[in-house]
N, C-alpha and C. Protein backbone atom coordinates (compact mmCIF):
# COMPACT_ATOMS: atom_id res chain seq x y z
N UNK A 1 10.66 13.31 20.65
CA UNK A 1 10.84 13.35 19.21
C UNK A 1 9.47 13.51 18.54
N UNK A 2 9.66 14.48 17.46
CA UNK A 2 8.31 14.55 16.59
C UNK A 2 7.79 13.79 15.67
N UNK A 3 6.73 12.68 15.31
CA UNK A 3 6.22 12.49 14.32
C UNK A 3 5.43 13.02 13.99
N UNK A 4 5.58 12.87 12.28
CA UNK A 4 4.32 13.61 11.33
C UNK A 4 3.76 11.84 10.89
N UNK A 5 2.48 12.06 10.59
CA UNK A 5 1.40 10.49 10.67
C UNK A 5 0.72 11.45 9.26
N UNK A 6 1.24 10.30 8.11
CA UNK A 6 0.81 10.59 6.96
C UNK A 6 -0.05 9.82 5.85
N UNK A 7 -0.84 10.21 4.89
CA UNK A 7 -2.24 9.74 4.76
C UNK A 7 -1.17 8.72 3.65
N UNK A 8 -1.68 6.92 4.04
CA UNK A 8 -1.25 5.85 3.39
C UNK A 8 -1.33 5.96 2.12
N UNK A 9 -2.73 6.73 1.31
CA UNK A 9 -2.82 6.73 -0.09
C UNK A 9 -4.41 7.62 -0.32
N UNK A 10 -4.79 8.12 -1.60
CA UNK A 10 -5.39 9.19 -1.62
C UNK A 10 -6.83 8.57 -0.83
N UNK A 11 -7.58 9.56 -0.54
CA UNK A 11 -8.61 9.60 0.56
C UNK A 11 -9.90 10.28 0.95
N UNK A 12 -10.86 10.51 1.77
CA UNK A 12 -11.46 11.09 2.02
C UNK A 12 -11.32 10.46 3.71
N UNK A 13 -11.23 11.98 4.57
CA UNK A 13 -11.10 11.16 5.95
C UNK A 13 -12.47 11.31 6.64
N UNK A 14 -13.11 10.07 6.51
CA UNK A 14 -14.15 9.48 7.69
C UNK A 14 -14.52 10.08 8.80
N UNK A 15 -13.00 9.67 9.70
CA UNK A 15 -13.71 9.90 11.22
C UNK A 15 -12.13 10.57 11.56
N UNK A 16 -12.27 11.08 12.31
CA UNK A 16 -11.15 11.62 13.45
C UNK A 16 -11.28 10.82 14.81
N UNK A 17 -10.28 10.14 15.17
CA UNK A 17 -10.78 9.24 16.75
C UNK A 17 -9.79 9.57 17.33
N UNK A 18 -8.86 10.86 17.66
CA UNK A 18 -8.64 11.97 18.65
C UNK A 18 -8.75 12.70 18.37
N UNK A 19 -7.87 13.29 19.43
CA UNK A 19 -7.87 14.68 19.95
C UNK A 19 -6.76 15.48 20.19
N UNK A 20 -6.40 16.73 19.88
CA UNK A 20 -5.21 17.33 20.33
C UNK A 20 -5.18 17.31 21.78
N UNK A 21 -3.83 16.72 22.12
CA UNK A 21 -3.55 16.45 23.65
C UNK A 21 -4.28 15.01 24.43
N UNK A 22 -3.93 14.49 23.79
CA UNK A 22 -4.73 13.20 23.84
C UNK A 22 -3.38 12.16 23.40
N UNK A 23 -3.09 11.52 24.95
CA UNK A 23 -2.32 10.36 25.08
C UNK A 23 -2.45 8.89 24.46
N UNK A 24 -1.96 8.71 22.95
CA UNK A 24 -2.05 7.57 22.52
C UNK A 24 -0.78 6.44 22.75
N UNK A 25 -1.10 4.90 22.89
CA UNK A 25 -0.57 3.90 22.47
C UNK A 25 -0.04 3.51 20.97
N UNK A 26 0.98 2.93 20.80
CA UNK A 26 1.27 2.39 19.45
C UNK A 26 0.30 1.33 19.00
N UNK A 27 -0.21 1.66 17.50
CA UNK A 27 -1.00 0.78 17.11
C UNK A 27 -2.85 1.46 17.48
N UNK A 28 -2.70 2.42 18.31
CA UNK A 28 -4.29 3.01 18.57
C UNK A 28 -4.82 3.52 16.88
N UNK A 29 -6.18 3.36 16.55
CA UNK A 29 -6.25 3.92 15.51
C UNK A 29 -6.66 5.59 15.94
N UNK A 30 -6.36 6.27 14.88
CA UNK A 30 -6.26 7.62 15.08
C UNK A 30 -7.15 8.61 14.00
N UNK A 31 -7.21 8.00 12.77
CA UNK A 31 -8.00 8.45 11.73
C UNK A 31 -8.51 7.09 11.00
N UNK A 32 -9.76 7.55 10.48
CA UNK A 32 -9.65 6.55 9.98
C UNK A 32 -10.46 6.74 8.42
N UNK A 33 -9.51 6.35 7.09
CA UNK A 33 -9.71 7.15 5.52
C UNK A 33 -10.90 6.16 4.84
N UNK A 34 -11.66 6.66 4.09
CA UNK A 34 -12.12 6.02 2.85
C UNK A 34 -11.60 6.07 1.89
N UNK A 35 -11.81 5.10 1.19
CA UNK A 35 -10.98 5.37 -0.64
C UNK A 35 -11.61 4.15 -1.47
N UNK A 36 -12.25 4.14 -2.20
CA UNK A 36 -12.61 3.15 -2.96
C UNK A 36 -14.10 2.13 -2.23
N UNK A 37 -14.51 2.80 -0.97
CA UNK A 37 -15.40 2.15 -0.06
C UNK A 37 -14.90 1.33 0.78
N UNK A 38 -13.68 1.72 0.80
CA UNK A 38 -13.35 0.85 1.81
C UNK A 38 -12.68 1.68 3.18
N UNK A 39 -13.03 1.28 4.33
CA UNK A 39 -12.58 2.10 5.66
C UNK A 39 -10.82 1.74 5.98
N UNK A 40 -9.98 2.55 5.74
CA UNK A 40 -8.83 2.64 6.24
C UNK A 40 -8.20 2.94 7.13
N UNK A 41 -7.80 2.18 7.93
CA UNK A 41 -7.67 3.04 9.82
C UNK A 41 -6.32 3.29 9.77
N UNK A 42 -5.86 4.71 10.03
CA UNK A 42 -3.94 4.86 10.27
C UNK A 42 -4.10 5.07 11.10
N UNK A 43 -2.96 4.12 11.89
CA UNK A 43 -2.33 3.72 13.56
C UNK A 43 -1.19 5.19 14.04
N UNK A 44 -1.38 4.66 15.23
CA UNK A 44 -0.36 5.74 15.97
C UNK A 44 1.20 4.75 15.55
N UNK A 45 2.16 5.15 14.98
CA UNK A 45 3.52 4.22 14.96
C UNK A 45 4.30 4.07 16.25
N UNK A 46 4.10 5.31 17.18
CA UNK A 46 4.85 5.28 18.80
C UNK A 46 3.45 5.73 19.67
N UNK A 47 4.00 5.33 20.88
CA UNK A 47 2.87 6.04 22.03
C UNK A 47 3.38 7.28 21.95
N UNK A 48 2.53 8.30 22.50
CA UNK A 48 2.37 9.83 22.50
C UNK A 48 1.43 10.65 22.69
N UNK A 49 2.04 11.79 22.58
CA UNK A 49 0.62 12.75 22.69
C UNK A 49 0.46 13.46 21.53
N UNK A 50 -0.72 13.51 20.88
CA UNK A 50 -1.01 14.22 19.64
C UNK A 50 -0.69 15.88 20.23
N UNK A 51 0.20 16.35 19.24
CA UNK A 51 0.33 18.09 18.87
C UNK A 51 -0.52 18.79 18.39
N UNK A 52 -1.25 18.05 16.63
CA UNK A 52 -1.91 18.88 16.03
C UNK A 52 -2.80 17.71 15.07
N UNK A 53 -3.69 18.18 14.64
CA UNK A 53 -4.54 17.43 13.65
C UNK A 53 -4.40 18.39 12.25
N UNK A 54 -4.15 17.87 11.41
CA UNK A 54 -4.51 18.97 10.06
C UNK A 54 -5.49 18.96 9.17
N UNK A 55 -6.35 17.97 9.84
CA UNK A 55 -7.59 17.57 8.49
C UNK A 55 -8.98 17.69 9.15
N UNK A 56 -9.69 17.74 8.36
CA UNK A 56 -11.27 17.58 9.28
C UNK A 56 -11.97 16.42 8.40
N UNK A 57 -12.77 15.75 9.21
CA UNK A 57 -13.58 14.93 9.11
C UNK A 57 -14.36 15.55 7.67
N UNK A 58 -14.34 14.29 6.63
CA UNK A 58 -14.91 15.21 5.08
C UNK A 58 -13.65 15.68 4.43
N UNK A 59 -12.66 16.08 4.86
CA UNK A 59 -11.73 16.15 4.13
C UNK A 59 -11.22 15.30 2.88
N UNK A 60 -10.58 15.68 1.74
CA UNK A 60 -9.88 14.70 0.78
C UNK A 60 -8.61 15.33 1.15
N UNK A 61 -7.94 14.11 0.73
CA UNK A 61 -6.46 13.98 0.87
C UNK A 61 -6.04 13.03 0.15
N UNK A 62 -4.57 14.02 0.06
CA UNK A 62 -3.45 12.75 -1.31
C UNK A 62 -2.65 12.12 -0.21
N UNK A 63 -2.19 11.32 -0.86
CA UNK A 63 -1.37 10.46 -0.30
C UNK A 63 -0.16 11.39 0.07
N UNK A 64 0.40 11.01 1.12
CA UNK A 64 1.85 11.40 1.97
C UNK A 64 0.79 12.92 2.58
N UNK A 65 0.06 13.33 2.54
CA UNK A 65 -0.16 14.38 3.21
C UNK A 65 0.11 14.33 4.76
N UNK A 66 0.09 14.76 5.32
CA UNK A 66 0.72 15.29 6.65
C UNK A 66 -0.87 15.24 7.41
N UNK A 67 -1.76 14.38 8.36
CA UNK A 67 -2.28 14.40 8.77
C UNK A 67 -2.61 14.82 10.29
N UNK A 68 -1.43 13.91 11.03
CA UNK A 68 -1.63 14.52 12.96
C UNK A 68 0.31 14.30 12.85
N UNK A 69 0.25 14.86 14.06
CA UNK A 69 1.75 15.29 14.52
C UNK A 69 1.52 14.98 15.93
N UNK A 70 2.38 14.34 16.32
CA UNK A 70 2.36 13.77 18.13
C UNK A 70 3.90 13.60 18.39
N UNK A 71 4.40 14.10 19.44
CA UNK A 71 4.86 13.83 20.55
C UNK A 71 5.15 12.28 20.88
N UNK A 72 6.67 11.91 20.46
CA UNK A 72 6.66 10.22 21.46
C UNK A 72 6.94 10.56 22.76
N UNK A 73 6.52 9.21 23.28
CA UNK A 73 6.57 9.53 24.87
C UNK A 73 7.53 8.41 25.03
């Protein structure tokens, strides 16, 4: 089954901490946003394998945007 992993609230994304094709755990952090100075980490919700990333590091983003897409395992 597919999830889409979407940005909690508006943003600038930090860091990227995968990779396409890259086997995560539930709860791994996966991105992780700024907003207001503060570091926001969004979790994987199932284990899986990431499909796709849609953002780059420096990116802004609104909220509900569509960030990584993975594969549950």
């Amino acid at each position: 089954m597919s999830e889409k992993i979407k940005a909690p609230l508006t943003g600038t994304v930090w860091k990227i901490e995968t990779t396409v094709g890259a086997t995560v755990d539930e709860g791994d952090t996966l991105i992780i946003l700024e907003s207001m100075k503060m570091e926001i980490p969004v979790e994987a919700p199932v284990g899986g394998t990431i499909t796709a990333i849609h953002v780059t590091e420096g990116a802004s983003v609104l909220d509900g945007l569509v960030l990584i897409e993975m594969e549950e395992s």
